[in-house]
PDB file of N, CA and C in Angstrom:
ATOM      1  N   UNK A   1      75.087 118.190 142.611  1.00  0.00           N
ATOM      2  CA  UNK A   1      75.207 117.032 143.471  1.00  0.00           C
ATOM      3  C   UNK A   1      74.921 117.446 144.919  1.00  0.00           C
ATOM      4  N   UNK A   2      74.168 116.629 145.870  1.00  0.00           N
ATOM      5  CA  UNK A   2      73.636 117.086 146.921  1.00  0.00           C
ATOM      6  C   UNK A   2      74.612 115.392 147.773  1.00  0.00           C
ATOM      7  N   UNK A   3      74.712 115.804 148.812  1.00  0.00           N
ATOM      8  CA  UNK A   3      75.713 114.844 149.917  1.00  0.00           C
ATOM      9  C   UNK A   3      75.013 115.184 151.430  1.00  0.00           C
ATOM     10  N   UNK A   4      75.018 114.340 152.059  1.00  0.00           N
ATOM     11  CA  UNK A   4      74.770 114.669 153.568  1.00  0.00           C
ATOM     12  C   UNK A   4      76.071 115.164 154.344  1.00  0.00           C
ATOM     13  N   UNK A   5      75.633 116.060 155.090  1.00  0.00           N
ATOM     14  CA  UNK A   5      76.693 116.840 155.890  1.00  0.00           C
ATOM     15  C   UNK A   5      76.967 116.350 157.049  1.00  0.00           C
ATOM     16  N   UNK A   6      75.672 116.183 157.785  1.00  0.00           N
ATOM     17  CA  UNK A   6      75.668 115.618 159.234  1.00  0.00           C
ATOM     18  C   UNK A   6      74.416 116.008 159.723  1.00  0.00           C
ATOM     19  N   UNK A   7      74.011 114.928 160.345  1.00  0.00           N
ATOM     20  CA  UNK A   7      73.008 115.123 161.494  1.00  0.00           C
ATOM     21  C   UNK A   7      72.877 115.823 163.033  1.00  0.00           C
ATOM     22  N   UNK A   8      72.241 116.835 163.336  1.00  0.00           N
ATOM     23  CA  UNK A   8      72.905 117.742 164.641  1.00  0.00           C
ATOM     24  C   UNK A   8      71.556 117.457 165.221  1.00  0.00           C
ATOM     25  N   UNK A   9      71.591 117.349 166.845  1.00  0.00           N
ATOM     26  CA  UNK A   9      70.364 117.086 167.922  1.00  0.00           C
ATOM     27  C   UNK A   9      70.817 118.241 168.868  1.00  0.00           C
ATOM     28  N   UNK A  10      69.870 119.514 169.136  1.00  0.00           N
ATOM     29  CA  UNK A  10      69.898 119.966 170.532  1.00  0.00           C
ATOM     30  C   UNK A  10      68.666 120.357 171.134  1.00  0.00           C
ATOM     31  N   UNK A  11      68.962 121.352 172.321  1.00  0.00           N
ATOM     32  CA  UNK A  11      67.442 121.424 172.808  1.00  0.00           C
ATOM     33  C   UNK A  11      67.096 122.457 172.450  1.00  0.00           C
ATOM     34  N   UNK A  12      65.630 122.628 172.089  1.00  0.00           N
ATOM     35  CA  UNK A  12      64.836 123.756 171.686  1.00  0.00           C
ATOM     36  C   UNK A  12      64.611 125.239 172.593  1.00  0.00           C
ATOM     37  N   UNK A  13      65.023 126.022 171.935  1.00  0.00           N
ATOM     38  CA  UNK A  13      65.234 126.975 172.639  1.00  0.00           C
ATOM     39  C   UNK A  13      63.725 127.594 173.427  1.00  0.00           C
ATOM     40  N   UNK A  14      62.847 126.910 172.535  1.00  0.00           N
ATOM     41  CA  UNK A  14      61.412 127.248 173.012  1.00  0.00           C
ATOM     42  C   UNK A  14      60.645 126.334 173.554  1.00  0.00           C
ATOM     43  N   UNK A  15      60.763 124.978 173.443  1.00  0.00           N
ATOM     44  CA  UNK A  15      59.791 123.909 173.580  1.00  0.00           C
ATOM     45  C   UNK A  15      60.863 123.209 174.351  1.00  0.00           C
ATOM     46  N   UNK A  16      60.131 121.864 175.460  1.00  0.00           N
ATOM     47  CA  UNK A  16      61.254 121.174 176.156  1.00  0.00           C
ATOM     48  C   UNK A  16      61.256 120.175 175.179  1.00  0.00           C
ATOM     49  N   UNK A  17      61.930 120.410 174.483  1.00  0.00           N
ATOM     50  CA  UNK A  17      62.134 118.861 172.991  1.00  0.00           C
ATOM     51  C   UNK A  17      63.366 119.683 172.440  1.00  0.00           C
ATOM     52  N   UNK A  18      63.745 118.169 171.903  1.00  0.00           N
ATOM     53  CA  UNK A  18      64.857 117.938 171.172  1.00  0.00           C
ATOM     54  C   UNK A  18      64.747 118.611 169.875  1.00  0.00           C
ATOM     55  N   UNK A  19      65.575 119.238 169.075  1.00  0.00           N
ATOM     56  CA  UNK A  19      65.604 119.298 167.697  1.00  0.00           C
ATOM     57  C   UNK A  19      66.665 118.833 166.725  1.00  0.00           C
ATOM     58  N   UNK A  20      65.995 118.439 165.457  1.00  0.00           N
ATOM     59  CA  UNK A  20      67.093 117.597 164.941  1.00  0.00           C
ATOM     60  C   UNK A  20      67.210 117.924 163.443  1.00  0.00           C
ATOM     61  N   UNK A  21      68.400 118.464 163.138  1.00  0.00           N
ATOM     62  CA  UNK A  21      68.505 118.818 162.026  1.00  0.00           C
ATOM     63  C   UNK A  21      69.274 118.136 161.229  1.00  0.00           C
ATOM     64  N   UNK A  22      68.875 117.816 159.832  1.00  0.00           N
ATOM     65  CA  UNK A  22      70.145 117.509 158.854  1.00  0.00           C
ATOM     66  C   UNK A  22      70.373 118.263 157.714  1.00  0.00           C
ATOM     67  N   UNK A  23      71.835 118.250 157.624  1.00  0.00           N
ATOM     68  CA  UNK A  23      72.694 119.549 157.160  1.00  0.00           C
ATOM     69  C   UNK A  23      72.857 118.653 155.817  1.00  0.00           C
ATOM     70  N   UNK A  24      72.659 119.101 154.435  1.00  0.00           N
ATOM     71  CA  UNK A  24      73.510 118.799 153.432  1.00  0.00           C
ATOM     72  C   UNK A  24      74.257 119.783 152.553  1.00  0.00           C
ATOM     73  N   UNK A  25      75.204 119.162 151.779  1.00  0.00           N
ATOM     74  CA  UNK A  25      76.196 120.071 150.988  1.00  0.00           C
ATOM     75  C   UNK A  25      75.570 119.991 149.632  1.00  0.00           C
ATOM     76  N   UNK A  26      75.630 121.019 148.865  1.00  0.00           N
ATOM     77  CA  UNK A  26      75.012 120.782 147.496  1.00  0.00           C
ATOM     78  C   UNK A  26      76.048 121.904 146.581  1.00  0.00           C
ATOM     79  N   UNK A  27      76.526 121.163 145.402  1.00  0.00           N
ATOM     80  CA  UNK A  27      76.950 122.561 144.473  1.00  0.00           C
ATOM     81  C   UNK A  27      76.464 122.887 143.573  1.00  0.00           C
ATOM     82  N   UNK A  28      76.184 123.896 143.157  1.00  0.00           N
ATOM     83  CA  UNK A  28      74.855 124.311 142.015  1.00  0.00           C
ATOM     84  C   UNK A  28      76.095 124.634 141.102  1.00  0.00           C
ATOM     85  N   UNK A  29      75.101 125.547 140.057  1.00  0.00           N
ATOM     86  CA  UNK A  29      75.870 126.030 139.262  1.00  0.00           C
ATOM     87  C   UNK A  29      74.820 127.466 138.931  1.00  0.00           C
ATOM     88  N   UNK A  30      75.533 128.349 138.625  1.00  0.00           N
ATOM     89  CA  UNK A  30      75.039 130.307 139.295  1.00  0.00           C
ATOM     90  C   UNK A  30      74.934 130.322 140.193  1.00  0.00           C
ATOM     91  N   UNK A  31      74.270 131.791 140.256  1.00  0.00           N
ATOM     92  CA  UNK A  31      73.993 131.960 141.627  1.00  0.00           C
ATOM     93  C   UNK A  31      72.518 131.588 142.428  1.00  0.00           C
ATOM     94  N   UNK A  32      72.384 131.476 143.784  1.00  0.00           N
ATOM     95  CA  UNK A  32      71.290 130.981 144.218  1.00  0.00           C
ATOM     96  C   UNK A  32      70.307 132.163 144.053  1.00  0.00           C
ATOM     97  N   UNK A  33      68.815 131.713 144.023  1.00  0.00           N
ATOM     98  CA  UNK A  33      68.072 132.772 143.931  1.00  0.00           C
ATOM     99  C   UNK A  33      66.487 132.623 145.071  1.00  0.00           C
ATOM    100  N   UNK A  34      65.765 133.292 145.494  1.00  0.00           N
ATOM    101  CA  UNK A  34      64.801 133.115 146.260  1.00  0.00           C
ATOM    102  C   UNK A  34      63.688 132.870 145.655  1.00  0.00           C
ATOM    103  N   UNK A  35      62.708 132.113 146.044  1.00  0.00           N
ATOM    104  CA  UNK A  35      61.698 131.546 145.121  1.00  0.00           C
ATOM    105  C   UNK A  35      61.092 131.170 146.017  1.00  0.00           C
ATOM    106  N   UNK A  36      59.322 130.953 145.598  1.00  0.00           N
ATOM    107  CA  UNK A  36      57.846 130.182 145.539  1.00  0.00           C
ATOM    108  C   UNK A  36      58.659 130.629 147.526  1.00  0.00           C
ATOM    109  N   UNK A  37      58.379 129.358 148.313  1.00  0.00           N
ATOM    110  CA  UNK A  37      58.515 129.499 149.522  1.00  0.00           C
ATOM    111  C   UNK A  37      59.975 130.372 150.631  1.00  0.00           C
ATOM    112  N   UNK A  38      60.966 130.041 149.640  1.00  0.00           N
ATOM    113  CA  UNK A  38      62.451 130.851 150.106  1.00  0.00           C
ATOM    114  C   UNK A  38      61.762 132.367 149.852  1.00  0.00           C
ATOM    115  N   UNK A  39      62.542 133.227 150.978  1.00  0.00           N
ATOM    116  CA  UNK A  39      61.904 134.799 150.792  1.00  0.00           C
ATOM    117  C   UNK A  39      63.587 135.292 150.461  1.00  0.00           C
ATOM    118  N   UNK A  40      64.442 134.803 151.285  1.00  0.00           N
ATOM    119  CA  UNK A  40      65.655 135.279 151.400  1.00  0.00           C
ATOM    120  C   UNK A  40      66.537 134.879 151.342  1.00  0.00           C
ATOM    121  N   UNK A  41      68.219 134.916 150.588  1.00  0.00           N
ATOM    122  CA  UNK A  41      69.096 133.673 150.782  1.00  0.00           C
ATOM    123  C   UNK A  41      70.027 134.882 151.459  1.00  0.00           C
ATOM    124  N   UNK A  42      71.010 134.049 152.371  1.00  0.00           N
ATOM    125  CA  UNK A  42      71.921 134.987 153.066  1.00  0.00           C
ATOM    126  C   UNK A  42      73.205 134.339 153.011  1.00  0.00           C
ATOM    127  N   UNK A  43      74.640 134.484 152.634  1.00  0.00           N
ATOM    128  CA  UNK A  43      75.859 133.660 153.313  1.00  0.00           C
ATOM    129  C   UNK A  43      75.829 133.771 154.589  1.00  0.00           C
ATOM    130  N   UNK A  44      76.494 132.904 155.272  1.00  0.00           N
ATOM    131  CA  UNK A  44      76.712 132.850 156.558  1.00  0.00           C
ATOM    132  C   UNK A  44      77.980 132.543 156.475  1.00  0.00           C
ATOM    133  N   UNK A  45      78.979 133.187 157.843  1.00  0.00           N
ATOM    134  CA  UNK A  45      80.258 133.088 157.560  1.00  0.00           C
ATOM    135  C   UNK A  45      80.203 132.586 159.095  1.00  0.00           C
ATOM    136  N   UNK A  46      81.630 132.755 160.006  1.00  0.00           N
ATOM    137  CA  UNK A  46      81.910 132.618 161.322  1.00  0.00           C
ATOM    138  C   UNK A  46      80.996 133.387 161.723  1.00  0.00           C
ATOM    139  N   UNK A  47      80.963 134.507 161.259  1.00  0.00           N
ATOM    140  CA  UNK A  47      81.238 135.890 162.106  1.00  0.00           C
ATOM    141  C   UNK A  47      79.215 136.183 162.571  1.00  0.00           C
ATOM    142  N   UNK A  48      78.410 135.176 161.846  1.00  0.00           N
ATOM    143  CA  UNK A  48      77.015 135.238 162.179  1.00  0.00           C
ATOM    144  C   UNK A  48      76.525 135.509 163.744  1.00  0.00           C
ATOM    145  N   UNK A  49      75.542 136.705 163.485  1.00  0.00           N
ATOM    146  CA  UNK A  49      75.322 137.242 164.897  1.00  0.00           C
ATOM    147  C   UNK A  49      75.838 138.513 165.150  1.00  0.00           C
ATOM    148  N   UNK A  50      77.007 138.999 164.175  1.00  0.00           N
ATOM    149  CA  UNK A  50      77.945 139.340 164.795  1.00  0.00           C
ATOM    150  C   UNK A  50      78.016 141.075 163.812  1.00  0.00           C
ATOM    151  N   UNK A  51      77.175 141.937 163.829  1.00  0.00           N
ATOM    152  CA  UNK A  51      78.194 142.902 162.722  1.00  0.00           C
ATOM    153  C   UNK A  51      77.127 142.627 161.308  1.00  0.00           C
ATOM    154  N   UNK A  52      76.620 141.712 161.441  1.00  0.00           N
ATOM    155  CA  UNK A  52      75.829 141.485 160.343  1.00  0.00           C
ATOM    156  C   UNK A  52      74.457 141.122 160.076  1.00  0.00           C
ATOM    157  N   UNK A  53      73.715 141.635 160.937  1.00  0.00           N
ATOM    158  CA  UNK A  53      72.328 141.318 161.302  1.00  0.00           C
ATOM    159  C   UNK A  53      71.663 140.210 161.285  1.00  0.00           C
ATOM    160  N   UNK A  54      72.476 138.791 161.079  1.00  0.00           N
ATOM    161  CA  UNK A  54      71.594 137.581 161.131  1.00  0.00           C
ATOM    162  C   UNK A  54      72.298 137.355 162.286  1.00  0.00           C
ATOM    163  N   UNK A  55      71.263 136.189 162.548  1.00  0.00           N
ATOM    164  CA  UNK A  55      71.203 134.926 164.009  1.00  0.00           C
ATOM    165  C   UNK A  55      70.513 133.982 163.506  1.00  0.00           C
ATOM    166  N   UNK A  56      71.397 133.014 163.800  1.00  0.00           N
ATOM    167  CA  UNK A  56      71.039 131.901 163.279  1.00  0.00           C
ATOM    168  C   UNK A  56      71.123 130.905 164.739  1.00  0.00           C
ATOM    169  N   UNK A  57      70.452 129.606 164.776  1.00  0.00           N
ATOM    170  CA  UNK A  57      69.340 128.563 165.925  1.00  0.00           C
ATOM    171  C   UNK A  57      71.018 128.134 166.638  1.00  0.00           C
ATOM    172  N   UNK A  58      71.034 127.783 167.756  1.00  0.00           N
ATOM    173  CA  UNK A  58      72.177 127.558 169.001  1.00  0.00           C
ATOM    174  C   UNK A  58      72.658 126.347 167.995  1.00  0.00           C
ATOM    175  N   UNK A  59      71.760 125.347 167.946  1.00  0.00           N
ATOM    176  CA  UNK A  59      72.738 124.580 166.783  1.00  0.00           C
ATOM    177  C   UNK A  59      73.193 124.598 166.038  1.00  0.00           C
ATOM    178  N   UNK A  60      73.319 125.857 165.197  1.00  0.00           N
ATOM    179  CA  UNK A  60      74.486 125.899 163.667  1.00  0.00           C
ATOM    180  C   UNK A  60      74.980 126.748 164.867  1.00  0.00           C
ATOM    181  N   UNK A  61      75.150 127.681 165.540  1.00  0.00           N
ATOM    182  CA  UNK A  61      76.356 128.353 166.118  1.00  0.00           C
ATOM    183  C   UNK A  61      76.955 127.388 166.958  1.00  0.00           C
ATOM    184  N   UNK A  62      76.543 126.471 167.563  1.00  0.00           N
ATOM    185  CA  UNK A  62      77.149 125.403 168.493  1.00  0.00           C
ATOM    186  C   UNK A  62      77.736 124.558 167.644  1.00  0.00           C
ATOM    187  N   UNK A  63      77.162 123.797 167.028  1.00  0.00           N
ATOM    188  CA  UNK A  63      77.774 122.452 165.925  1.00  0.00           C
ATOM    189  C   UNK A  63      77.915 122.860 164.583  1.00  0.00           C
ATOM    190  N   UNK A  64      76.900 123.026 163.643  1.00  0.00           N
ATOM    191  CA  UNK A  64      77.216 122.777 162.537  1.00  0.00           C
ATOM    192  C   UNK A  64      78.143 123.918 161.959  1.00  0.00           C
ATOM    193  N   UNK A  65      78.142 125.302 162.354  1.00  0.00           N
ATOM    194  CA  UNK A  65      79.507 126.314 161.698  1.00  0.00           C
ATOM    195  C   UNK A  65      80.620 125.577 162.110  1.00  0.00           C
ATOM    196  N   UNK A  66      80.929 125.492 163.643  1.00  0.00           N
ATOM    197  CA  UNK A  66      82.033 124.545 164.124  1.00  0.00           C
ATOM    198  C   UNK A  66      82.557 123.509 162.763  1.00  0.00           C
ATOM    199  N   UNK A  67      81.551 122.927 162.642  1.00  0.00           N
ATOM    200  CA  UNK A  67      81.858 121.771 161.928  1.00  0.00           C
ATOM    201  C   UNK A  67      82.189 121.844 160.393  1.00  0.00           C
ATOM    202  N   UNK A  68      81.829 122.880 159.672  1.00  0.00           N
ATOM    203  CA  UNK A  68      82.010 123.355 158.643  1.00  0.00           C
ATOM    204  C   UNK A  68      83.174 124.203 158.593  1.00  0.00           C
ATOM    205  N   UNK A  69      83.825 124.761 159.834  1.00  0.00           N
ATOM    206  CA  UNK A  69      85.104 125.333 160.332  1.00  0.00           C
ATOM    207  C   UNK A  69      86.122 124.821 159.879  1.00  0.00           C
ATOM    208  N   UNK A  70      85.699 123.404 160.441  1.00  0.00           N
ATOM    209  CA  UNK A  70      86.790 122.630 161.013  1.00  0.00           C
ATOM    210  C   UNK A  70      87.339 121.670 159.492  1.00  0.00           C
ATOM    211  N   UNK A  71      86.248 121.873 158.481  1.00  0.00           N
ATOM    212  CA  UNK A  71      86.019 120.716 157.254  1.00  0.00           C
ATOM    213  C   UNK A  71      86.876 122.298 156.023  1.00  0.00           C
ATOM    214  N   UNK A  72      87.138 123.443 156.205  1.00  0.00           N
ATOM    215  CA  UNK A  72      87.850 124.430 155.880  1.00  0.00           C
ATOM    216  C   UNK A  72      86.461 124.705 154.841  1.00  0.00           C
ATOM    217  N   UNK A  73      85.272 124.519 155.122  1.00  0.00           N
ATOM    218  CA  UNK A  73      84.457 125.623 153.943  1.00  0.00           C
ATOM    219  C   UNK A  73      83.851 126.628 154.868  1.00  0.00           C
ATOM    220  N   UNK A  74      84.530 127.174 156.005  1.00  0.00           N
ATOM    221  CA  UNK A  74      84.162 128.419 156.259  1.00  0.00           C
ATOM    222  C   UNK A  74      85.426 128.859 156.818  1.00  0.00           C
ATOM    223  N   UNK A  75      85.771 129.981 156.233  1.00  0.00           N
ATOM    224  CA  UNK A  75      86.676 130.626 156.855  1.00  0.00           C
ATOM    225  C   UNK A  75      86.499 131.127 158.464  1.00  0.00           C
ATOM    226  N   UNK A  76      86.998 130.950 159.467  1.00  0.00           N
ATOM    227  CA  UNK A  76      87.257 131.127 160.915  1.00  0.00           C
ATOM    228  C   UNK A  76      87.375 132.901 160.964  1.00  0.00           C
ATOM    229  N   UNK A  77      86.461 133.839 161.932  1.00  0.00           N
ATOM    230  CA  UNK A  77      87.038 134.791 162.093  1.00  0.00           C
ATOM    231  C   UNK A  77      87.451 135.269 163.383  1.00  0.00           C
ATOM    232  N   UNK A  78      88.869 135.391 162.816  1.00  0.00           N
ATOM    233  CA  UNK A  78      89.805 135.394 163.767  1.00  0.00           C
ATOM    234  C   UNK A  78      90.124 136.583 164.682  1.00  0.00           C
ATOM    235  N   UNK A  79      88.872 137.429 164.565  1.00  0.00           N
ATOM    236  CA  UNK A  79      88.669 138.458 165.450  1.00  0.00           C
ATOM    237  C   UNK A  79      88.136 138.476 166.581  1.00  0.00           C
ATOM    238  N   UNK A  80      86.947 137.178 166.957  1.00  0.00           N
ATOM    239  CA  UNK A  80      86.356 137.026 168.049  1.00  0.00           C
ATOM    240  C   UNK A  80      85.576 135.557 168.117  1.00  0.00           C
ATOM    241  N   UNK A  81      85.886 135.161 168.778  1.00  0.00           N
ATOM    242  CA  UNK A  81      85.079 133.663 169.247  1.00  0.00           C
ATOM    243  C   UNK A  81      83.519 133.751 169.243  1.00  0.00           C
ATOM    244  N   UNK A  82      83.535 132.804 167.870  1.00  0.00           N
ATOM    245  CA  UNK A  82      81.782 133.155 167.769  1.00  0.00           C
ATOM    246  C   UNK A  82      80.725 132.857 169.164  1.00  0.00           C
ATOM    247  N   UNK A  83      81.041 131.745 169.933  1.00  0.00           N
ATOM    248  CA  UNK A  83      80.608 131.626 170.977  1.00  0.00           C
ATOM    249  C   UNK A  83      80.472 132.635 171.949  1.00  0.00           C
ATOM    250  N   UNK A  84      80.789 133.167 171.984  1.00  0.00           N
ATOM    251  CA  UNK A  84      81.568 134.527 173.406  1.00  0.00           C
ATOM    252  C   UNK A  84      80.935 136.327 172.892  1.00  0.00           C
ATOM    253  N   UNK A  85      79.968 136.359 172.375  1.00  0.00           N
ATOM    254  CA  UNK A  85      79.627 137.465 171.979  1.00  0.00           C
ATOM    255  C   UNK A  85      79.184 138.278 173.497  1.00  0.00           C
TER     256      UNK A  85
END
Protein backbone atom coordinates (compact mmCIF):
# COMPACT_ATOMS: atom_id res chain seq x y z
CA UNK A 1 0.00 0.00 0.00
CA UNK A 2 1.46 3.34 -1.05
CA UNK A 3 -0.19 6.76 0.92
CA UNK A 4 0.97 10.32 0.46
CA UNK A 5 3.23 11.69 3.08
CA UNK A 6 3.35 15.30 2.29
CA UNK A 7 4.20 17.77 -0.09
CA UNK A 8 7.59 19.89 0.76
CA UNK A 9 8.57 23.37 -1.40
CA UNK A 10 12.13 24.92 -0.92
CA UNK A 11 14.74 26.75 -2.70
CA UNK A 12 17.16 25.10 -4.92
CA UNK A 13 20.33 24.93 -3.76
CA UNK A 14 21.58 25.44 -7.36
CA UNK A 15 19.05 27.16 -9.53
CA UNK A 16 16.96 30.39 -8.31
CA UNK A 17 13.66 28.10 -8.34
CA UNK A 18 11.62 26.51 -6.13
CA UNK A 19 11.65 22.74 -5.60
CA UNK A 20 8.90 20.59 -4.87
CA UNK A 21 8.82 17.36 -3.65
CA UNK A 22 6.27 14.68 -2.75
CA UNK A 23 7.05 12.26 -0.09
CA UNK A 24 5.04 8.93 0.05
CA UNK A 25 4.85 6.04 2.58
CA UNK A 26 4.73 2.59 1.10
CA UNK A 27 5.01 -0.96 2.93
CA UNK A 28 6.37 -3.72 0.92
CA UNK A 29 6.89 -6.94 1.88
CA UNK A 30 11.05 -8.24 1.93
CA UNK A 31 13.52 -6.51 1.56
CA UNK A 32 14.03 -3.57 -0.91
CA UNK A 33 16.35 -4.22 -3.71
CA UNK A 34 18.13 -1.93 -6.50
CA UNK A 35 17.06 -2.29 -9.98
CA UNK A 36 16.82 -1.21 -13.93
CA UNK A 37 17.24 2.73 -12.89
CA UNK A 38 17.75 2.59 -8.72
CA UNK A 39 21.73 1.99 -8.36
CA UNK A 40 21.49 2.17 -4.54
CA UNK A 41 19.01 1.89 -1.61
CA UNK A 42 20.26 3.43 1.70
CA UNK A 43 18.19 3.85 5.29
CA UNK A 44 18.23 7.12 6.39
CA UNK A 45 17.92 7.76 10.02
CA UNK A 46 18.24 11.36 12.03
CA UNK A 47 21.66 11.08 12.14
CA UNK A 48 22.06 11.63 7.92
CA UNK A 49 25.13 13.65 7.05
CA UNK A 50 26.43 12.70 10.00
CA UNK A 51 29.04 9.58 10.68
CA UNK A 52 27.56 7.94 7.78
CA UNK A 53 28.51 9.12 4.47
CA UNK A 54 25.17 10.22 2.99
CA UNK A 55 23.68 13.83 2.47
CA UNK A 56 20.70 14.13 1.60
CA UNK A 57 18.81 17.82 -0.36
CA UNK A 58 18.15 20.87 2.61
CA UNK A 59 14.60 19.71 2.26
CA UNK A 60 14.47 16.22 3.80
CA UNK A 61 17.04 17.62 6.43
CA UNK A 62 14.85 20.77 6.93
CA UNK A 63 11.20 19.26 6.60
CA UNK A 64 10.61 16.00 5.67
CA UNK A 65 13.09 13.91 8.49
CA UNK A 66 11.60 16.61 10.91
CA UNK A 67 8.41 15.45 9.89
CA UNK A 68 8.85 11.83 9.91
CA UNK A 69 10.47 12.58 13.54
CA UNK A 70 7.78 14.00 14.72
CA UNK A 71 5.05 11.12 13.09
CA UNK A 72 7.65 8.50 15.42
CA UNK A 73 8.95 6.50 12.11
CA UNK A 74 12.31 7.80 12.69
CA UNK A 75 13.94 7.48 15.66
CA UNK A 76 15.50 11.11 16.87
CA UNK A 77 19.29 11.05 17.55
CA UNK A 78 19.71 12.26 20.58
CA UNK A 79 23.31 12.92 20.32
CA UNK A 80 23.32 15.99 18.14
CA UNK A 81 20.87 18.29 16.38
CA UNK A 82 20.72 17.27 12.88
CA UNK A 83 20.55 20.87 11.87
CA UNK A 84 23.74 22.16 13.71
CA UNK A 85 26.48 19.98 12.22
Amino acid sequence: MIRPFGTYTASSALEDEQVRVQVFIANIDGEPEPSTEIVELAWVGSDVGRNNGLSVGSVFAEQVIPDLIEEGMIVPDERQDLWND
